[in-house]
C-alpha atoms as a PDB file:
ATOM      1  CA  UNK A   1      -8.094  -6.149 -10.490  1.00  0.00           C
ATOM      2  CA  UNK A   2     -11.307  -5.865 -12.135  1.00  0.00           C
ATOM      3  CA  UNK A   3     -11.454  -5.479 -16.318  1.00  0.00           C
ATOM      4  CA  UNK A   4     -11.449  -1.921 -17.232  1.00  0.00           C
ATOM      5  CA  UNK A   5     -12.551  -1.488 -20.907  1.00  0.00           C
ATOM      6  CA  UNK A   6     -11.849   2.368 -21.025  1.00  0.00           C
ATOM      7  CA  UNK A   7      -8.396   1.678 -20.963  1.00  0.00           C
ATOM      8  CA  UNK A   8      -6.903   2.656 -24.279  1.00  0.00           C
ATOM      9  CA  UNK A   9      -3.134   2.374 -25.578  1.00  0.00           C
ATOM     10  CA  UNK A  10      -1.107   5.709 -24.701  1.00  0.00           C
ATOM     11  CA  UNK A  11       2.257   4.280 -26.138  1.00  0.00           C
ATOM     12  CA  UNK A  12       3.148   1.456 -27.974  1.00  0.00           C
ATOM     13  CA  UNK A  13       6.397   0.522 -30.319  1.00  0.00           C
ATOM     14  CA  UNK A  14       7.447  -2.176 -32.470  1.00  0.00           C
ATOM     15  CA  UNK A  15       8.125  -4.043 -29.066  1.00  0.00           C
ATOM     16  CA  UNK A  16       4.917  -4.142 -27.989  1.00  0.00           C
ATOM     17  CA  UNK A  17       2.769  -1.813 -25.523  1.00  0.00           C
ATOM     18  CA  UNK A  18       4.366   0.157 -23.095  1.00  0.00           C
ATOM     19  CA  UNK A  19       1.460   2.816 -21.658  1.00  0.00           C
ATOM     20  CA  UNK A  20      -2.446   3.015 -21.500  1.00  0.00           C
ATOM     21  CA  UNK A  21      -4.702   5.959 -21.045  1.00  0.00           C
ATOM     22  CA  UNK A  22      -7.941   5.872 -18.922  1.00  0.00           C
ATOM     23  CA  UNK A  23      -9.486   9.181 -18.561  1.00  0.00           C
ATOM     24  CA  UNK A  24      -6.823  11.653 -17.769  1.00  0.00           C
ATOM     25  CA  UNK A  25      -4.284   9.388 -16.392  1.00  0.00           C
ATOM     26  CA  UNK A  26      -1.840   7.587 -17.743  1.00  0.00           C
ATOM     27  CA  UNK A  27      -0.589   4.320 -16.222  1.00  0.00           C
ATOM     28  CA  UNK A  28       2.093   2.648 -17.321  1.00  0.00           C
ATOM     29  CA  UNK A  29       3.469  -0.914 -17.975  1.00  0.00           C
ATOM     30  CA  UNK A  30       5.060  -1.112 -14.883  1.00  0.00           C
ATOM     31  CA  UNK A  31       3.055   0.885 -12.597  1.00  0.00           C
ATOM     32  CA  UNK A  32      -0.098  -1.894 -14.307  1.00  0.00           C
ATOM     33  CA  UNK A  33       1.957  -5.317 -13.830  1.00  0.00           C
ATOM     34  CA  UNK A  34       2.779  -3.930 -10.070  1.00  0.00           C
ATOM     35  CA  UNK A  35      -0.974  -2.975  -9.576  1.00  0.00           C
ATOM     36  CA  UNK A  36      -0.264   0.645  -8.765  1.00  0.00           C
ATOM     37  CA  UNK A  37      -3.283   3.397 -10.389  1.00  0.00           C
ATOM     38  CA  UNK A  38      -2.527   5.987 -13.034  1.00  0.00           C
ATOM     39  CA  UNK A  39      -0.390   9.133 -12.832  1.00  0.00           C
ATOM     40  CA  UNK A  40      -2.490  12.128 -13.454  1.00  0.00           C
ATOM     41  CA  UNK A  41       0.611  14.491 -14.420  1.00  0.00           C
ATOM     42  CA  UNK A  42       3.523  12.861 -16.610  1.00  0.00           C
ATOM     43  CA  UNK A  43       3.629   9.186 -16.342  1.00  0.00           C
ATOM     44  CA  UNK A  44       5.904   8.481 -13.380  1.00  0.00           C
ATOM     45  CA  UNK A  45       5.243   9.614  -9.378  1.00  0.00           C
ATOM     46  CA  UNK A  46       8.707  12.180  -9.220  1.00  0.00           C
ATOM     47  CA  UNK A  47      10.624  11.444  -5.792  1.00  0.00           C
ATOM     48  CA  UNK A  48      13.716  13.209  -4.620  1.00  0.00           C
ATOM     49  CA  UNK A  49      16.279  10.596  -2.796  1.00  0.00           C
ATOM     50  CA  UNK A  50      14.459  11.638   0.790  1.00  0.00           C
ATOM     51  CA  UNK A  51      11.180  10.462  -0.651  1.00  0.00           C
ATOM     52  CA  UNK A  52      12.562   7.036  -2.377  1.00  0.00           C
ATOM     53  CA  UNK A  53      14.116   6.675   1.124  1.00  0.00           C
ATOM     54  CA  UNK A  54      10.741   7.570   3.300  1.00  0.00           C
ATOM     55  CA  UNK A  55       9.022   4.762   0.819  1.00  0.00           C
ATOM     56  CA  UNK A  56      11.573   2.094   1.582  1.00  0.00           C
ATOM     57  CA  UNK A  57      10.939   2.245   5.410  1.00  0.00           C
ATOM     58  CA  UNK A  58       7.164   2.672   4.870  1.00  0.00           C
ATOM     59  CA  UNK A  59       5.123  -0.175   6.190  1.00  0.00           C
ATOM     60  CA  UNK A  60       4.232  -2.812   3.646  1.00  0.00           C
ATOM     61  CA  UNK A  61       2.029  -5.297   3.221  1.00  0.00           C
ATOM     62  CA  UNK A  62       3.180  -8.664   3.108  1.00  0.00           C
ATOM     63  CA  UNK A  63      -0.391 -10.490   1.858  1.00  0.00           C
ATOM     64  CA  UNK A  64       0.550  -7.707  -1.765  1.00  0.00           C
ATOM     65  CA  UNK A  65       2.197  -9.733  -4.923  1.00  0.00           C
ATOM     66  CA  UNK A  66       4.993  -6.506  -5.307  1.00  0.00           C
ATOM     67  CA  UNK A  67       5.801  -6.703  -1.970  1.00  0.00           C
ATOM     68  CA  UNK A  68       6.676 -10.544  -1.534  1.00  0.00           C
ATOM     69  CA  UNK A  69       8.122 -10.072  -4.895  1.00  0.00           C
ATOM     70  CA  UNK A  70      10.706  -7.638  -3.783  1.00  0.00           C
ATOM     71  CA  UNK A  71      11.823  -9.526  -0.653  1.00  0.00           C
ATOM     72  CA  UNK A  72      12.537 -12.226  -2.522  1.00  0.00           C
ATOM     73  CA  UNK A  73      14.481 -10.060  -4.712  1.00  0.00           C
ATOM     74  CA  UNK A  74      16.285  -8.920  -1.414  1.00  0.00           C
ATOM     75  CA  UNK A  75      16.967 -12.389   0.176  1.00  0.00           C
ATOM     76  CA  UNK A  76      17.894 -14.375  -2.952  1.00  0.00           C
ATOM     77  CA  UNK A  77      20.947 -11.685  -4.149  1.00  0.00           C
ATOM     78  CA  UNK A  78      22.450 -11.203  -0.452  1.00  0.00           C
ATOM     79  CA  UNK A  79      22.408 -15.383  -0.155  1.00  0.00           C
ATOM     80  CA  UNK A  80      24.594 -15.468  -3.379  1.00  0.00           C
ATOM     81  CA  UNK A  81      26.325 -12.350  -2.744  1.00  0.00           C
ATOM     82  CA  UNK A  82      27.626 -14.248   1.026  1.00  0.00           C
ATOM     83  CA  UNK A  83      27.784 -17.649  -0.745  1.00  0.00           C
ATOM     84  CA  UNK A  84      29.866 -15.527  -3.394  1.00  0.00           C
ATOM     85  CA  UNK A  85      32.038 -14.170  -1.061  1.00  0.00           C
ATOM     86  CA  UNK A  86      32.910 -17.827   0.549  1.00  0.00           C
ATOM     87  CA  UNK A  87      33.439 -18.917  -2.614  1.00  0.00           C
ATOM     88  CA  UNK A  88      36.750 -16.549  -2.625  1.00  0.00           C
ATOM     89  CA  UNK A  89      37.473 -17.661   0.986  1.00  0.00           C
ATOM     90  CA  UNK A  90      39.921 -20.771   0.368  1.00  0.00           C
ATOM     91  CA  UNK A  91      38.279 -23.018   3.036  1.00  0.00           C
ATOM     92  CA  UNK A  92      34.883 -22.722   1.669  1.00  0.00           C
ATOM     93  CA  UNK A  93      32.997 -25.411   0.000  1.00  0.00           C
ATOM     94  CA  UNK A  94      29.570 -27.177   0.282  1.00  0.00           C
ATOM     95  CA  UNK A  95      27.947 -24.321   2.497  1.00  0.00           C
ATOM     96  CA  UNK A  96      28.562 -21.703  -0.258  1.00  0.00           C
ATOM     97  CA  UNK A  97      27.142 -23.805  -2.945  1.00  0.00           C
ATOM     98  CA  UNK A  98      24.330 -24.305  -0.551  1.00  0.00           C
ATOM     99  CA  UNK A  99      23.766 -20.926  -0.140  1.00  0.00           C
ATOM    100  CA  UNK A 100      24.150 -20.690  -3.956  1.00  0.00           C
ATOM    101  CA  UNK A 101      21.077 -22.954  -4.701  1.00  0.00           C
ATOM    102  CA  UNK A 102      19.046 -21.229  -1.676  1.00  0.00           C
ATOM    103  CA  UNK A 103      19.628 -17.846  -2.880  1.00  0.00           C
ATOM    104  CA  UNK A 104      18.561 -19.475  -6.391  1.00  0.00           C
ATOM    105  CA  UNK A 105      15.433 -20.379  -5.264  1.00  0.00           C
ATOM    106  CA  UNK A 106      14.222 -17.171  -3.879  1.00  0.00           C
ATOM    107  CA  UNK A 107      15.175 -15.750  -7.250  1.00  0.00           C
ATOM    108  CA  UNK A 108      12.596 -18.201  -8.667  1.00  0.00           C
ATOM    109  CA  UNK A 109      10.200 -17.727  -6.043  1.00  0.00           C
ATOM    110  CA  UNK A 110      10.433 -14.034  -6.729  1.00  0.00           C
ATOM    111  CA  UNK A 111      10.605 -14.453 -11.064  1.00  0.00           C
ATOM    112  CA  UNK A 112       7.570 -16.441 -10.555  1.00  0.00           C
ATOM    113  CA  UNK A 113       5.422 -14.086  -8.478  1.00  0.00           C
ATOM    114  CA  UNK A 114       6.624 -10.873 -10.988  1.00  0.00           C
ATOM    115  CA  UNK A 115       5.354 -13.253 -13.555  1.00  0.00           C
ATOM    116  CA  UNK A 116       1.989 -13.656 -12.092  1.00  0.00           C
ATOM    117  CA  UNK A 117       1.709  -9.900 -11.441  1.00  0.00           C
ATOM    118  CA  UNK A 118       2.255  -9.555 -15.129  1.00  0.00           C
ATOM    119  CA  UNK A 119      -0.808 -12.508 -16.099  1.00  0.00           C
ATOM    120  CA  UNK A 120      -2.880 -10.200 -13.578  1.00  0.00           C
ATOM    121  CA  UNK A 121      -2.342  -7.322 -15.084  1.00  0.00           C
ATOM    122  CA  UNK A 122      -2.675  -8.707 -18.195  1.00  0.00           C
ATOM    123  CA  UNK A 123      -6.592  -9.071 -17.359  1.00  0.00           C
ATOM    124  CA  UNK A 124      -7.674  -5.827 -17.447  1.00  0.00           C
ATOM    125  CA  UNK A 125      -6.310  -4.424 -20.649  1.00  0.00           C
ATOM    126  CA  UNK A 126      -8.985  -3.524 -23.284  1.00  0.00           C
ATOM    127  CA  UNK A 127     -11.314  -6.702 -24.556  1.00  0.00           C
ATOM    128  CA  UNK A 128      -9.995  -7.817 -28.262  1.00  0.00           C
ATOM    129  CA  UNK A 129      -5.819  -5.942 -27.655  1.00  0.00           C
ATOM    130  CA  UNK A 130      -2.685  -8.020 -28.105  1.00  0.00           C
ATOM    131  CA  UNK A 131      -3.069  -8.865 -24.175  1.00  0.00           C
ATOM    132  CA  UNK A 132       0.779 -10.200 -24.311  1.00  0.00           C
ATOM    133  CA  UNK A 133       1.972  -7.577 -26.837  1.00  0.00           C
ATOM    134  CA  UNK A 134       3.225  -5.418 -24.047  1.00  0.00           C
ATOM    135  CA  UNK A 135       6.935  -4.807 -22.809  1.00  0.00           C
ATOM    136  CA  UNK A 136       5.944  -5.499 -18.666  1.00  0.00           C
ATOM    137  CA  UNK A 137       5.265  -9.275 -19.711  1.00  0.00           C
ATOM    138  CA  UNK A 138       7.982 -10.226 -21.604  1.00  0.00           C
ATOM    139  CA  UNK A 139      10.339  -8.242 -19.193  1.00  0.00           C
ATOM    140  CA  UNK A 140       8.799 -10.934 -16.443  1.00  0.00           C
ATOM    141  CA  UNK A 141       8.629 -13.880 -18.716  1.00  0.00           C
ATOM    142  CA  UNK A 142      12.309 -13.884 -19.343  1.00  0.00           C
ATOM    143  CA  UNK A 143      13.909 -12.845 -16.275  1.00  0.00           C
ATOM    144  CA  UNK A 144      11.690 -16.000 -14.657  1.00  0.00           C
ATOM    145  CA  UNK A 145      13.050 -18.569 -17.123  1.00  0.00           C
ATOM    146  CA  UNK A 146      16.318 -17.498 -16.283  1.00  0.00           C
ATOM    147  CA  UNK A 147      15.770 -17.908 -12.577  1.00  0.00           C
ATOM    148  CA  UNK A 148      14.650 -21.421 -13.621  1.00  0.00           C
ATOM    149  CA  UNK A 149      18.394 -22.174 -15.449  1.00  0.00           C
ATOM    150  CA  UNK A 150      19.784 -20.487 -12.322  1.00  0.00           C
ATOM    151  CA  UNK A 151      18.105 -22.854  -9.806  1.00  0.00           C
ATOM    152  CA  UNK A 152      19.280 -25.809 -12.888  1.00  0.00           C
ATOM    153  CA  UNK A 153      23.082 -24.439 -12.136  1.00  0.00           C
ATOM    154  CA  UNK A 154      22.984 -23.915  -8.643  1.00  0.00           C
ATOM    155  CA  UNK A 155      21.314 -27.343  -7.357  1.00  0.00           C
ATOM    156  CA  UNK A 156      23.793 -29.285  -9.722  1.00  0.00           C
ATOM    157  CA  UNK A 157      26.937 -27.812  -8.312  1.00  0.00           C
ATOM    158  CA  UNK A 158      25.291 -28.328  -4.605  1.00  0.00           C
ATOM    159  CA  UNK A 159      23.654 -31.745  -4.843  1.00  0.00           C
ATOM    160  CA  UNK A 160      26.312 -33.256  -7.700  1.00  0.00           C
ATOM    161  CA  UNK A 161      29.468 -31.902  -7.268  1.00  0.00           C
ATOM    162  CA  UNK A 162      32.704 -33.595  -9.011  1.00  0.00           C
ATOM    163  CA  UNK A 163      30.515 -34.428 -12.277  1.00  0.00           C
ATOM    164  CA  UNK A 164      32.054 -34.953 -15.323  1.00  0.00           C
ATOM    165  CA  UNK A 165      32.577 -32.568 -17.901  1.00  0.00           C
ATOM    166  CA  UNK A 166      29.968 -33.628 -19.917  1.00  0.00           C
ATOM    167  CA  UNK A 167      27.208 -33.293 -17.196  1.00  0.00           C
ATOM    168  CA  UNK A 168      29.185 -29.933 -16.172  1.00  0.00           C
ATOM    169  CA  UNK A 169      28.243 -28.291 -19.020  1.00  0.00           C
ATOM    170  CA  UNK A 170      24.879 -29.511 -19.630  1.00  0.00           C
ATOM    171  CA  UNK A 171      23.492 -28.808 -16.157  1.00  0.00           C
ATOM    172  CA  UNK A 172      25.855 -26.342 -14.607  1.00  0.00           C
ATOM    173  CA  UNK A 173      27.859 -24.302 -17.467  1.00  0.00           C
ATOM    174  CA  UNK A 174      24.834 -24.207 -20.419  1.00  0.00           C
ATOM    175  CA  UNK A 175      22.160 -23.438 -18.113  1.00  0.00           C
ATOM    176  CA  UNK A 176      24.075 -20.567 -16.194  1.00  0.00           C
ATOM    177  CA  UNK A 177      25.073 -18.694 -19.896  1.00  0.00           C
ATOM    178  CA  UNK A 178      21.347 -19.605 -21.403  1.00  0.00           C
ATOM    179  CA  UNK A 179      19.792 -17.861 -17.719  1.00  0.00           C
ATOM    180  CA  UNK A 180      22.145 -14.929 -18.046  1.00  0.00           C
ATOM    181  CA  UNK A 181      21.328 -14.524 -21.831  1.00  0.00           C
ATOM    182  CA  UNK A 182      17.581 -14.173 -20.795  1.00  0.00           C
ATOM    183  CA  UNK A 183      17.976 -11.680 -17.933  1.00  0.00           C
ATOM    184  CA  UNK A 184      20.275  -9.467 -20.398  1.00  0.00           C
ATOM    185  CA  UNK A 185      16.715  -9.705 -22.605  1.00  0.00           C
ATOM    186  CA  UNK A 186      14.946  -9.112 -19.700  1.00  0.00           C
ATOM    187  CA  UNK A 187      17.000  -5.820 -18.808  1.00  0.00           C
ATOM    188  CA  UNK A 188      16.407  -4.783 -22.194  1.00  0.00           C
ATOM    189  CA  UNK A 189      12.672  -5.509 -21.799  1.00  0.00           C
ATOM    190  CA  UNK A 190      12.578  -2.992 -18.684  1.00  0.00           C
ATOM    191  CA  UNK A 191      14.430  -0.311 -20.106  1.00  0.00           C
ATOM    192  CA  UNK A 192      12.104  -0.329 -23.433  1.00  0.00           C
ATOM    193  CA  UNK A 193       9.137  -0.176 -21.134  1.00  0.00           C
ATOM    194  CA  UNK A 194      10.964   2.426 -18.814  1.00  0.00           C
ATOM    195  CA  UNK A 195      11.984   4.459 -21.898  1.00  0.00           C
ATOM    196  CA  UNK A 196       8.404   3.660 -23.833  1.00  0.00           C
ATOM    197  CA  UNK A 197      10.448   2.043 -26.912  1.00  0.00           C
ATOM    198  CA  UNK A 198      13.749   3.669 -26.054  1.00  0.00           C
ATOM    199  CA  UNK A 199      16.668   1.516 -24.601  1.00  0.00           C
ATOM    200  CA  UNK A 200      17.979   5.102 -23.355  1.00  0.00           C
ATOM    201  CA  UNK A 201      16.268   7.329 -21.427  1.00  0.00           C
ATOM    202  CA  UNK A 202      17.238   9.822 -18.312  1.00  0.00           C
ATOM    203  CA  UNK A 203      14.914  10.019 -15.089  1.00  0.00           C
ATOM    204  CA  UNK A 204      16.338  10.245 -12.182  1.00  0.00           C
ATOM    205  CA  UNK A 205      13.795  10.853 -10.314  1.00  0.00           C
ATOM    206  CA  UNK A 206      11.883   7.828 -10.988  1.00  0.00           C
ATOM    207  CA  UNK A 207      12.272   5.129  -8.578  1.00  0.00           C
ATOM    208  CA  UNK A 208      11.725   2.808 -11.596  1.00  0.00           C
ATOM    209  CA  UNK A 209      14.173   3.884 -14.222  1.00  0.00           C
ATOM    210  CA  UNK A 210      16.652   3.129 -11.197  1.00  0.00           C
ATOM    211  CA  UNK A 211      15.636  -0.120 -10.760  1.00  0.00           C
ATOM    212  CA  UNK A 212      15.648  -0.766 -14.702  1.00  0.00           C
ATOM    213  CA  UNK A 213      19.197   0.803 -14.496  1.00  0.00           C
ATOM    214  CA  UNK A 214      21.006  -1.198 -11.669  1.00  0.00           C
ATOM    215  CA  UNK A 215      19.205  -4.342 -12.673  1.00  0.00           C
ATOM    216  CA  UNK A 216      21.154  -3.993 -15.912  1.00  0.00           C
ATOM    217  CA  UNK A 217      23.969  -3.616 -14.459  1.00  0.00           C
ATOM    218  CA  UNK A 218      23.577  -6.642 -12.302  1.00  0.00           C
ATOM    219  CA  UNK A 219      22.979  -8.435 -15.789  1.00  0.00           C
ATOM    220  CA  UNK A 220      25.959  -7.227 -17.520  1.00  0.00           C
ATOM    221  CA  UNK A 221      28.073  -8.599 -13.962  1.00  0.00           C
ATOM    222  CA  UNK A 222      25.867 -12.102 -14.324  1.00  0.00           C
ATOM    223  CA  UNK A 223      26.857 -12.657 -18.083  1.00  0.00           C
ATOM    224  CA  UNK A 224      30.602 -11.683 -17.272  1.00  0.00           C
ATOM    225  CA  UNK A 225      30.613 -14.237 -14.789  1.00  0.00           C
ATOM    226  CA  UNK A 226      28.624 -17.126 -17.790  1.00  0.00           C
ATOM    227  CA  UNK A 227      31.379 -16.235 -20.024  1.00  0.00           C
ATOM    228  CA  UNK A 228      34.733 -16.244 -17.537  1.00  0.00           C
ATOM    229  CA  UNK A 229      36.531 -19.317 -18.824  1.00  0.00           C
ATOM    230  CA  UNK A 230      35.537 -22.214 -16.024  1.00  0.00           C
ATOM    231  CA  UNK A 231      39.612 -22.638 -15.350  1.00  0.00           C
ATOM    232  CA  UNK A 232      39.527 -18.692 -14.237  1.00  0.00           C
ATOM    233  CA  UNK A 233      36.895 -19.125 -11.063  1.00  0.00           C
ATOM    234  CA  UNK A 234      38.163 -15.901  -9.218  1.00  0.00           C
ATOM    235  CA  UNK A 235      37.202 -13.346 -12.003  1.00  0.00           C
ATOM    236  CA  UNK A 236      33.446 -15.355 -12.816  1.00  0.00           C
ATOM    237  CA  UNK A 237      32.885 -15.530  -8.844  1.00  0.00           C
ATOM    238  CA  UNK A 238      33.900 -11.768  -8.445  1.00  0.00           C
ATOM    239  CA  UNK A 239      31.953 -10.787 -11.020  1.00  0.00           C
ATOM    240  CA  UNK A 240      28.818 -12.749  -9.673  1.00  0.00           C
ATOM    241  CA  UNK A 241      29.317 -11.034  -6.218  1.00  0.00           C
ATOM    242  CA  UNK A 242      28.979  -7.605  -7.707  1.00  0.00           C
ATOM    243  CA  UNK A 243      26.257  -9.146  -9.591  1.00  0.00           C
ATOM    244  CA  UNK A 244      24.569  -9.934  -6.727  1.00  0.00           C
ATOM    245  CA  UNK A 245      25.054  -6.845  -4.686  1.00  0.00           C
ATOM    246  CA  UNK A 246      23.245  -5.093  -7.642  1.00  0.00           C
ATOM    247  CA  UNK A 247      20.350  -7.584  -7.545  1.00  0.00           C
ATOM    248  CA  UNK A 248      20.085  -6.627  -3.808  1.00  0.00           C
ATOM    249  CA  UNK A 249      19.736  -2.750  -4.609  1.00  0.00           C
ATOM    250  CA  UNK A 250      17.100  -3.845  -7.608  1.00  0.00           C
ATOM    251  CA  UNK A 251      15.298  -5.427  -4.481  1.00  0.00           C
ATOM    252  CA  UNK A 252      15.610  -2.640  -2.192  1.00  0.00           C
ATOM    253  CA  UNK A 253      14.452  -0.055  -4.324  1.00  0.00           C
ATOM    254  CA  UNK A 254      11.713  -2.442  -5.930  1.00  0.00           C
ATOM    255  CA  UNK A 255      10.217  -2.640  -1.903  1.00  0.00           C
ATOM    256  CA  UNK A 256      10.487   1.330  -1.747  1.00  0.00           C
ATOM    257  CA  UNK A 257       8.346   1.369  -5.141  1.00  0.00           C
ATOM    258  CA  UNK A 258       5.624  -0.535  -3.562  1.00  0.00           C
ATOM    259  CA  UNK A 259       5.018   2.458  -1.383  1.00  0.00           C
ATOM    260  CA  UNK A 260       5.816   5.222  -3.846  1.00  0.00           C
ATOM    261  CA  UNK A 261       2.469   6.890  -4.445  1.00  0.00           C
ATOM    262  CA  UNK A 262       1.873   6.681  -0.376  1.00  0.00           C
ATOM    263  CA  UNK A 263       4.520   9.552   0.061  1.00  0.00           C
END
C-alpha cells in the first residue's frame, strides 16, 4: 500500500476512527486493515448467503496477509475444538493438551499477521492524523496479546503438567482469564468499528458484521470457560469447545471476505 494523502476521516467517535473518505468512496476500518478498496455506494459490499458462499470457495491467494490470516483462524479453533472434545473423552490426556498448545499457536500466528495488516494499513492514512486512533488497530492489538496469554496457558498445561498451585495460576489460570479479558475488548473493538461507534448495529448482509457477531460470541464462550471454577473442568471445557467452533466460523467467513468484492 502506497500513502494516499486524499484520504480524509468519514467517521470517527470517542473510540477512535472508524471510516475514511477518498473521492466518492468510502472505505472503512476493516475493509483498510484487510487491504480491500473503497465502496462506492454505502460502506459495505451487500451479499446474500449464495454470494458469502460463492466467496468462500473462490480461489485465494495464499502469498495475501488476509488470507493466511484466516487459515490460521480456521486451523487454530478446529485443533482446540478436537483437543476440546478429548478433553471430555475420559482416556484422554497429553495429546489433547498437545493439540491445545498447537491450536494456540496458530491463533498467535494468525493475531500476529491481523496485527501487521493493521501497522500496514496504518501507513497510508492522512500525513499528521492520530495514525493509531482508529478502532481496526486496537481490535488487532488486543485480540493478539490475548493469543500470546493463550499460547502462555496452553504450553504450561502441555510441557508442565502436575504443577503446583502456585505456578497453576500464574502460568495456566491468570494468563487464560487476562487473554479472554482482552479478546472480550477485542470483540468490542470490532463491533464499534462494524457499527462506526455503535456496539449495536443490524447488517445482515455484510459478511463482516457476521464475523464481528460470531467472534463475540466465541468470546463470551472463552471467558465462561476463564471463569468456570478449576474443580468444575466439564462446564469450562464445554464451554471452550463451543468457543472454538465459533472461532472456526469467524475463520471461515473471514476467508470468504477476502474474496468479497470478486463476486
Amino acid at each position: 500500500m502506497t500513502s494516499t494523502p486524499s484520504l480524509q476521516v468519514h467517521w470517527s467517535s470517542s473510540f477512535g476512527a472508524s471510516a475514511w473518505r477518498q473521492d466518492e468512496a468510502v472505505i472503512t476500518s476493516r475493509r483498510l486493515r484487510k487491504g480491500h478498496g473503497g465502496v462506492e455506494r454505502g460502506h459495505y459490499q451487500r451479499l446474500s448467503h449464495r454470494r458469502m458462499l460463492q466467496a468462500l470457495v473462490r480461489k485465494k491467494r495464499l502469498h495475501r496477509l488476509e488470507v493466511r490470516t484466516a487459515l490460521a483462524f480456521i486451523v487454530g479453533p478446529l485443533l482446540f475444538a478436537v483437543g476440546s472434545a478429548l478433553q471430555l473423552h475420559p482416556k484422554a490426556g497429553y495429546s489433547a493438551t498437545g493439540l491445545l498448545a498447537l491450536g494456540a499457536c496458530f491463533f498467535t500466528a494468525g493475531g500476529a499477521w491481523q496485527l501487521q495488516q493493521a501497522v500496514v494499513a496504518g501507513r497510508v492514512l492522512p500525513p499528521g492524523a492520530a495514525r493509531w486512533h482508529w478502532c481496526g488497530f486496537w481490535c488487532a492489538l488486543t485480540q493478539s496479546l490475548g493469543t500470546v496469554l493463550f499460547n502462555v496457558e496452553t504450553l504450561s498445561a502441555w510441557l508442565g503438567p502436575g504443577l503446583d498451585a502456585s505456578a497453576q495460576f500464574w502460568l495456566e489460570l491468570l494468563p487464560n482469564l487476562l487473554g479472554s479479558i482482552l479478546f472480550l475488548i477485542s470483540a468490542a473493538y470490532a463491533f464499534l468499528e462494524i457499527g462506526h461507534g455503535r456496539l449495536v448495529s443490524i447488517e445482515p448482509g455484510h459478511l463482516g458484521w457476521w464475523i464481528a457477531v460470531v467472534n463475540g460470541l466465541g468470546c463470551v464462550w472463552f471467558m465462561q470457560s476463564a471463569l468456570t471454577p478449576a474443580a468444575d473442568a466439564d462446564p469450562a471445557i464445554r464451554a471452550t469447545l463451543i468457543g472454538a467452533v465459533a472461532f472456526t466460523v469467524v475463520g471461515l467467513l473471514s476467508l470468504a471476505e477476502c474474496s468479497e468484492d470478486d463476486v
